[in-house]
C-alpha atoms as a PDB file:
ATOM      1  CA  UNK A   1     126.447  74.535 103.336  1.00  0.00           C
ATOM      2  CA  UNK A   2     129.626  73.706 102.499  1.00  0.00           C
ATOM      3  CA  UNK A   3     129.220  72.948  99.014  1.00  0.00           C
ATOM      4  CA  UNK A   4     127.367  76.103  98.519  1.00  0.00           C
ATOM      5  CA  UNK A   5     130.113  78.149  99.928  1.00  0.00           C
ATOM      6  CA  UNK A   6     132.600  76.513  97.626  1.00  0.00           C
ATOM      7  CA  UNK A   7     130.832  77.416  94.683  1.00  0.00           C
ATOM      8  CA  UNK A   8     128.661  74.861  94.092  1.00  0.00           C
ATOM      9  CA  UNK A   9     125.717  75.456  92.171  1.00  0.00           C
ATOM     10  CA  UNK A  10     122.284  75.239  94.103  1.00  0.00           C
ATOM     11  CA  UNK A  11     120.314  73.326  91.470  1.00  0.00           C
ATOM     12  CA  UNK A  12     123.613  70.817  91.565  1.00  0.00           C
ATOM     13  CA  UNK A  13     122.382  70.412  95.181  1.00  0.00           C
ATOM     14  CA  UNK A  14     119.235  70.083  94.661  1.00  0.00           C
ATOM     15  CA  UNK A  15     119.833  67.478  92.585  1.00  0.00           C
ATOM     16  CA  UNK A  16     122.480  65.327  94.601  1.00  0.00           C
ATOM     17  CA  UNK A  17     119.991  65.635  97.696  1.00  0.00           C
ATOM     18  CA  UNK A  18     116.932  64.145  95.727  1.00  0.00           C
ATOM     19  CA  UNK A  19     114.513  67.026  95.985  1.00  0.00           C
ATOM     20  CA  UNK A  20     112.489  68.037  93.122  1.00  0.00           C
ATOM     21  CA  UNK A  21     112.815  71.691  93.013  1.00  0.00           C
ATOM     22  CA  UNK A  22     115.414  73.953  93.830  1.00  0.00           C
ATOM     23  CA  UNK A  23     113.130  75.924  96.474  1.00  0.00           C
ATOM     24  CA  UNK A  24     112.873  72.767  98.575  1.00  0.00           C
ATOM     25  CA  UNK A  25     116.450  73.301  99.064  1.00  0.00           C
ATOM     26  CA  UNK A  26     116.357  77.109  99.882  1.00  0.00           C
ATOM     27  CA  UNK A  27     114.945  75.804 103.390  1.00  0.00           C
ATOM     28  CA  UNK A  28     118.088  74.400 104.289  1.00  0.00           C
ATOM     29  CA  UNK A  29     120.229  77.092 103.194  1.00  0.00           C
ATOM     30  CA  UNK A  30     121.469  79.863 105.402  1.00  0.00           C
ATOM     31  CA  UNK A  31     124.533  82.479 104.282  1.00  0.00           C
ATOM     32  CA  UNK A  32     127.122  82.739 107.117  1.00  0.00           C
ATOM     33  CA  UNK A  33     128.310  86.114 107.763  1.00  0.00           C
ATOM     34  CA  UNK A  34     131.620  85.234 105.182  1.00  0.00           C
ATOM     35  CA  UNK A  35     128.438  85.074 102.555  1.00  0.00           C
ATOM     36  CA  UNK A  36     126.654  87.832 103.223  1.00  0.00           C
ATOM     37  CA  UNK A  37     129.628  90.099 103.417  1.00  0.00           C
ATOM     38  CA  UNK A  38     130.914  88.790  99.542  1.00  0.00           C
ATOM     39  CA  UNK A  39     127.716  89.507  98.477  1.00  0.00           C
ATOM     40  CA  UNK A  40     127.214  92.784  99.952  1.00  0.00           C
ATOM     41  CA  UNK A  41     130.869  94.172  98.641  1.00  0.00           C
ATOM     42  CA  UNK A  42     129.369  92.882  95.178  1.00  0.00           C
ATOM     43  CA  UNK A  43     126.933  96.154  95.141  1.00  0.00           C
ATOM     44  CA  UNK A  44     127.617  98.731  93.305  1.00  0.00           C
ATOM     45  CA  UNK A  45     126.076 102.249  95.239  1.00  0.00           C
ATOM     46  CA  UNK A  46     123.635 104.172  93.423  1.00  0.00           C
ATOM     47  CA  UNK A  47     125.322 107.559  91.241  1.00  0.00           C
ATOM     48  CA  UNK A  48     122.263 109.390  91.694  1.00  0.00           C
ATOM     49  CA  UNK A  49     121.349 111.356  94.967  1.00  0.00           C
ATOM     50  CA  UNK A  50     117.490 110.983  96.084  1.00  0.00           C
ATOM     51  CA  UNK A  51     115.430 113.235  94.932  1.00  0.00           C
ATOM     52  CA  UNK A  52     112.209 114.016  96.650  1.00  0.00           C
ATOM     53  CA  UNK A  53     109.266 114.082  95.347  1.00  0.00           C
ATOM     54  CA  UNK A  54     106.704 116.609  93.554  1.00  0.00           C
ATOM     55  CA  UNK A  55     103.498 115.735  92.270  1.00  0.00           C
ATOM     56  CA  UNK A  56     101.891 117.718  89.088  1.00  0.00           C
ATOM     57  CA  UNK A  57      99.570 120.545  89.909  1.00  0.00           C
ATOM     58  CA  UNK A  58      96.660 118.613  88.366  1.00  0.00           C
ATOM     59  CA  UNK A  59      97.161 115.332  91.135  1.00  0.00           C
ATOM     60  CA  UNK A  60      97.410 118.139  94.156  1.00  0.00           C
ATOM     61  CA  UNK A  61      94.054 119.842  92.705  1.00  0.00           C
ATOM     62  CA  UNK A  62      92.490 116.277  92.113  1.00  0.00           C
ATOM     63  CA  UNK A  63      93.290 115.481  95.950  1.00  0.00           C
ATOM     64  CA  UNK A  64      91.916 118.393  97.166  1.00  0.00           C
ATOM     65  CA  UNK A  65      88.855 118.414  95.713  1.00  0.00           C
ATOM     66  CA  UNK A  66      88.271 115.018  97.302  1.00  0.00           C
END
């Protein structure tokens, strides 16, 4: 964990611990709060609000004629 929170790479890991694919090491790996935080502050929010919804008149008159 250590190496991974000093910037170590996780294939480099992977390799130095003898397993054969980088996944094998994911099982060992857990983010500390310190992590999770740096990687949240990372994200950039999204510029566009949420808009909802509206299917085309011909999907609405497909579903109801089901």
């Amino acid at each position: 964990m250590h190496l991974l929170q000093s910037g170590v790479d996780i294939t480099v890991i992977a390799l130095w611990l003898g397993h054969e694919h980088p996944s094998t090491t994911h099982i060992y790996m857990e983010a500390d709060l310190a992590m999770k935080e740096e990687a949240l502050s990372r994200l950039q929010p999204i510029a566009s609000a949420a808009a909802r919804y509206r299917p085309p008149d011909q999907l609405l008159a497909f579903l109801q004629s089901l």
